[in-house]
Protein backbone atom coordinates (compact mmCIF):
# COMPACT_ATOMS: atom_id res chain seq x y z
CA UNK A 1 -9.32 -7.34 -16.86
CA UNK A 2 -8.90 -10.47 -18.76
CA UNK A 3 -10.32 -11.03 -22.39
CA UNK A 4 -13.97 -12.76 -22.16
CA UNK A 5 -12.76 -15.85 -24.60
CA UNK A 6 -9.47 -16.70 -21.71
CA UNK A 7 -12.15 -16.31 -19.14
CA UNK A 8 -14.31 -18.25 -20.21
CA UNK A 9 -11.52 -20.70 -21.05
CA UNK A 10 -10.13 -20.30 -17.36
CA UNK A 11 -13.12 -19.99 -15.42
CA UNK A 12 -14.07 -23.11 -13.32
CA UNK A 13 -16.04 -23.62 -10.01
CA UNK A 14 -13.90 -22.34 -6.95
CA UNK A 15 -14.47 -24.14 -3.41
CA UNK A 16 -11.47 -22.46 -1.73
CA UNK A 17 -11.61 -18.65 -0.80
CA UNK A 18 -9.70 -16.10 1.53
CA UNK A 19 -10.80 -13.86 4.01
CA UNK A 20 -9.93 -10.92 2.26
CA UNK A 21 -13.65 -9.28 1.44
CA UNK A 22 -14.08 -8.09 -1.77
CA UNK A 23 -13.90 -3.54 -2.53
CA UNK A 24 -16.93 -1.79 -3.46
CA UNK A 25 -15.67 -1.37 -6.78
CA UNK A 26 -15.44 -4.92 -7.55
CA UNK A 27 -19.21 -5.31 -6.11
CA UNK A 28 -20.37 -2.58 -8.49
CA UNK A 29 -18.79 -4.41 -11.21
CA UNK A 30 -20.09 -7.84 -10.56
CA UNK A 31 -23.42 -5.99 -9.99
CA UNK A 32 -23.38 -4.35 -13.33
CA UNK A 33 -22.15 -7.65 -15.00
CA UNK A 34 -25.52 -9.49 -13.62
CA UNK A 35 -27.75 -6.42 -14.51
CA UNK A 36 -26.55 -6.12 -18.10
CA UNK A 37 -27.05 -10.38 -18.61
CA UNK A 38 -29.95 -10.58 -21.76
CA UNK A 39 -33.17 -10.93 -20.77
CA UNK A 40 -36.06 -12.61 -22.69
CA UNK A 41 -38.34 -9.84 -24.40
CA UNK A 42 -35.83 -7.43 -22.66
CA UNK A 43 -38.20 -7.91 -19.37
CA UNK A 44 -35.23 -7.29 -17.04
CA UNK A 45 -37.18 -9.20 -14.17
CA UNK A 46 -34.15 -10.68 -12.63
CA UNK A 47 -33.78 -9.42 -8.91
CA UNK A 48 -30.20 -9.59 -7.31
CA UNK A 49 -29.95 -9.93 -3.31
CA UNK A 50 -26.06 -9.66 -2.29
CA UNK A 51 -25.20 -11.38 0.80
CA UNK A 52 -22.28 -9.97 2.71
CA UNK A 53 -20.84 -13.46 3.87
CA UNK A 54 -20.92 -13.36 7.70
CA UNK A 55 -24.71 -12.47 7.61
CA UNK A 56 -27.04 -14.59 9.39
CA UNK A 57 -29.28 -15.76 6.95
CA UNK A 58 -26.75 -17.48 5.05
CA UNK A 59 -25.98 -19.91 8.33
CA UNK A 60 -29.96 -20.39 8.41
CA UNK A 61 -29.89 -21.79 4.53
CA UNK A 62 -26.94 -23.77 5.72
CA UNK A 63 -28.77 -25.36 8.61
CA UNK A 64 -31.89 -26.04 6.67
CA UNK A 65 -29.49 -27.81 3.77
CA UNK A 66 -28.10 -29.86 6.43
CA UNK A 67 -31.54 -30.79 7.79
CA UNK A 68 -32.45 -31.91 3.89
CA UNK A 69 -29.05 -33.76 4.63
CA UNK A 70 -27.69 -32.41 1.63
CA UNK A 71 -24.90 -30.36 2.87
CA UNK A 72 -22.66 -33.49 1.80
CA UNK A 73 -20.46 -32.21 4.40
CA UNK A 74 -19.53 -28.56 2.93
CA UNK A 75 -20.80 -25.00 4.08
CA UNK A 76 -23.10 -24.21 0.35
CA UNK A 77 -21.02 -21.28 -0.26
CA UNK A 78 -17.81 -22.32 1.05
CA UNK A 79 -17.34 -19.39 2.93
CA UNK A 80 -17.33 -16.69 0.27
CA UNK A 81 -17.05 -13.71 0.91
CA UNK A 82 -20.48 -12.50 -1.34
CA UNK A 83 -23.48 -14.51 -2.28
CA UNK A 84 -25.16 -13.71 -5.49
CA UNK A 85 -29.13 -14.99 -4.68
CA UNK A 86 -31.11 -14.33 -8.24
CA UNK A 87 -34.58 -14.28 -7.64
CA UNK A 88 -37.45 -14.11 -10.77
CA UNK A 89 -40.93 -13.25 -11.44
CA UNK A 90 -42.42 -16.43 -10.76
CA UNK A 91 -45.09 -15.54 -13.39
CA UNK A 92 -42.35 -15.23 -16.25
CA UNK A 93 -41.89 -18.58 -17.81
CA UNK A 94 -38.22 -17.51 -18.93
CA UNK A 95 -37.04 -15.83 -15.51
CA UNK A 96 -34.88 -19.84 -14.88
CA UNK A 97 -32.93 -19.07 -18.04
CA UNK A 98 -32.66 -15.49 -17.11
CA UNK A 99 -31.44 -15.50 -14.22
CA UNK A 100 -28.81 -18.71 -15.14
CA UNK A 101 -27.35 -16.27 -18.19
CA UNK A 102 -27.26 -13.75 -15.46
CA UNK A 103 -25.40 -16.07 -12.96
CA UNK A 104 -22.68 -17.36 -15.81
CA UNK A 105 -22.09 -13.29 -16.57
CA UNK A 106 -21.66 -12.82 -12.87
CA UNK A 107 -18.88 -16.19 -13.04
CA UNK A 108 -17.33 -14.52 -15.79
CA UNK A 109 -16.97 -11.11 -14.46
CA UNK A 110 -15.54 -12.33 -11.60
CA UNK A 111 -13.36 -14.60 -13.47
CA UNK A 112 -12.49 -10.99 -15.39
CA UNK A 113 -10.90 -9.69 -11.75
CA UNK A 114 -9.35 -12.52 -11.00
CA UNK A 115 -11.52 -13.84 -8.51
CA UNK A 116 -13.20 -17.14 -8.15
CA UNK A 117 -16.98 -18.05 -8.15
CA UNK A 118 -19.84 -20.75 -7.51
CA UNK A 119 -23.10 -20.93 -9.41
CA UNK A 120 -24.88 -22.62 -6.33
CA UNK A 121 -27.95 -24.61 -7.22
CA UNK A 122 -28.47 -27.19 -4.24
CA UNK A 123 -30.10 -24.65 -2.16
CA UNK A 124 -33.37 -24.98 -4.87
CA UNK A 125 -35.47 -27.11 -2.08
CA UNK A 126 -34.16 -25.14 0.67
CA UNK A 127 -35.68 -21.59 -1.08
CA UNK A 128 -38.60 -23.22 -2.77
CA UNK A 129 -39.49 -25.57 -0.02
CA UNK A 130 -41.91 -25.09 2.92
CA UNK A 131 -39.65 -22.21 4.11
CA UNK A 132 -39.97 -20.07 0.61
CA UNK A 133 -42.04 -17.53 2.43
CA UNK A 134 -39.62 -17.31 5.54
CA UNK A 135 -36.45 -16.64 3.19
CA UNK A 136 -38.15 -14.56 0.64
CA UNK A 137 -38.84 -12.30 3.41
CA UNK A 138 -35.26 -12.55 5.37
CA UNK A 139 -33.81 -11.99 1.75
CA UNK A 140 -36.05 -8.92 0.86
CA UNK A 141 -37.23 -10.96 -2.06
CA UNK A 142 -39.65 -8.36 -4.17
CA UNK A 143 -43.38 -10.19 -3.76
CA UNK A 144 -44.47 -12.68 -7.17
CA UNK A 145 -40.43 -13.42 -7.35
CA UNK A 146 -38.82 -16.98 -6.42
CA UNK A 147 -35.37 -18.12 -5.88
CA UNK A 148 -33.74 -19.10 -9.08
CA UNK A 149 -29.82 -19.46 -8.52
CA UNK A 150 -26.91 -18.31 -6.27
CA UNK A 151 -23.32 -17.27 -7.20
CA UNK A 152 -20.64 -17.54 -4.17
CA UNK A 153 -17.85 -14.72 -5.44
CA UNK A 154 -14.43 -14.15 -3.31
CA UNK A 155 -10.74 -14.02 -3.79
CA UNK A 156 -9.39 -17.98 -4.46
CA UNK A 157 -7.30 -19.53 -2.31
CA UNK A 158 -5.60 -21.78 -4.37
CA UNK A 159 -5.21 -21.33 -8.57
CA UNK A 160 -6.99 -24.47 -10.24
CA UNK A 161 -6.62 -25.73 -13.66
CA UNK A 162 -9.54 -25.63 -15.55
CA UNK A 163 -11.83 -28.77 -16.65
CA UNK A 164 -10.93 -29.53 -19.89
CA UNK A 165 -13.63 -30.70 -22.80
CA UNK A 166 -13.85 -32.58 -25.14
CA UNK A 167 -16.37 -30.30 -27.66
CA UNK A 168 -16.00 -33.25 -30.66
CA UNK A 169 -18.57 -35.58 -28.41
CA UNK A 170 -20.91 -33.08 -27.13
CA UNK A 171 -21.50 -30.79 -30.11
CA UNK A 172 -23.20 -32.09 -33.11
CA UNK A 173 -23.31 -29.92 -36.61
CA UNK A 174 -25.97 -29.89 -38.78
């Protein structure tokens, strides 16, 4: 497992995956990565749905995305072999930042194994749209919870050199 600091360093968005699916062990550890993201007042509200990738409802979000015509072309999770979908309590105000620290510990973890990851968030209108009920249901969604964020997890395909930033220009000390 790599140091948190190199994978955070290392970790960038991944578009490219194998077939190979990921073990059980992995899953648990990705799982436990989301569950154990900070949560404001310690509410723990953030619901995880993992989506084996050749499951049907995936291809429905796709098709729905491409109807929206913003598919740009690509399959949303790139054919990953997992999808991450982080639902919240739609009644918490701070379930959005939740479940996005929840989604970057899920990137890092997976950067940890030395897999690759997506945080997915052009599927918003797709999951909050007209069809919110549909998916909520397909997704077993827990009732008073909407869809947040996604993470796509598999094995990369290819190695990719990280962005890298410029911190003097974006960072401002007081």
């Amino acid at each position: 497992m790599k140091d948190v600091l190199k994978a955070i360093a290392d970790r960038s968005s991944t578009r490219a995956y194998t077939e190979e699916k990921l073990t059980e062990e992995e899953l648990e550890i990705l799982i436990n990565a989301g569950l154990q993201a900070p949560t404001a007042a310690n509410k723990q509200e953030i619901h995880f749905t993992v989506i084996k990738g050749d499951h049907p409802v995936l291809k429905e979000i796709q098709d729905e995305l491409e109807k929206e015509r913003k598919a740009n072309g690509h399959n949303f999770y790139y054919e990953a072999p997992v999808v991450f979908i982080l639902s919240g309590d739609s009644s918490f105000h701070w379930s959005g930042v939740d479940a996005g620290i929840a989604a970057q510990n899920l990137a890092l973890a997976a950067e940890g194994l030395g897999l690759g990851s997506l945080i997915i968030g052009c599927i918003r209108n797709v999951m909050t749209g007209e069809k919110m009920a549909y998916f909520n249901q397909a997704l077993q969604i827990p009732e008073g919870y909407v869809y947040e964020i996604a993470v796509a997890v598999g094995h990369k395909a290819a190695e990719k050199i990280p962005h890298l930033y410029s911190a003097v220009k974006n960072v401002t000390c007081l």
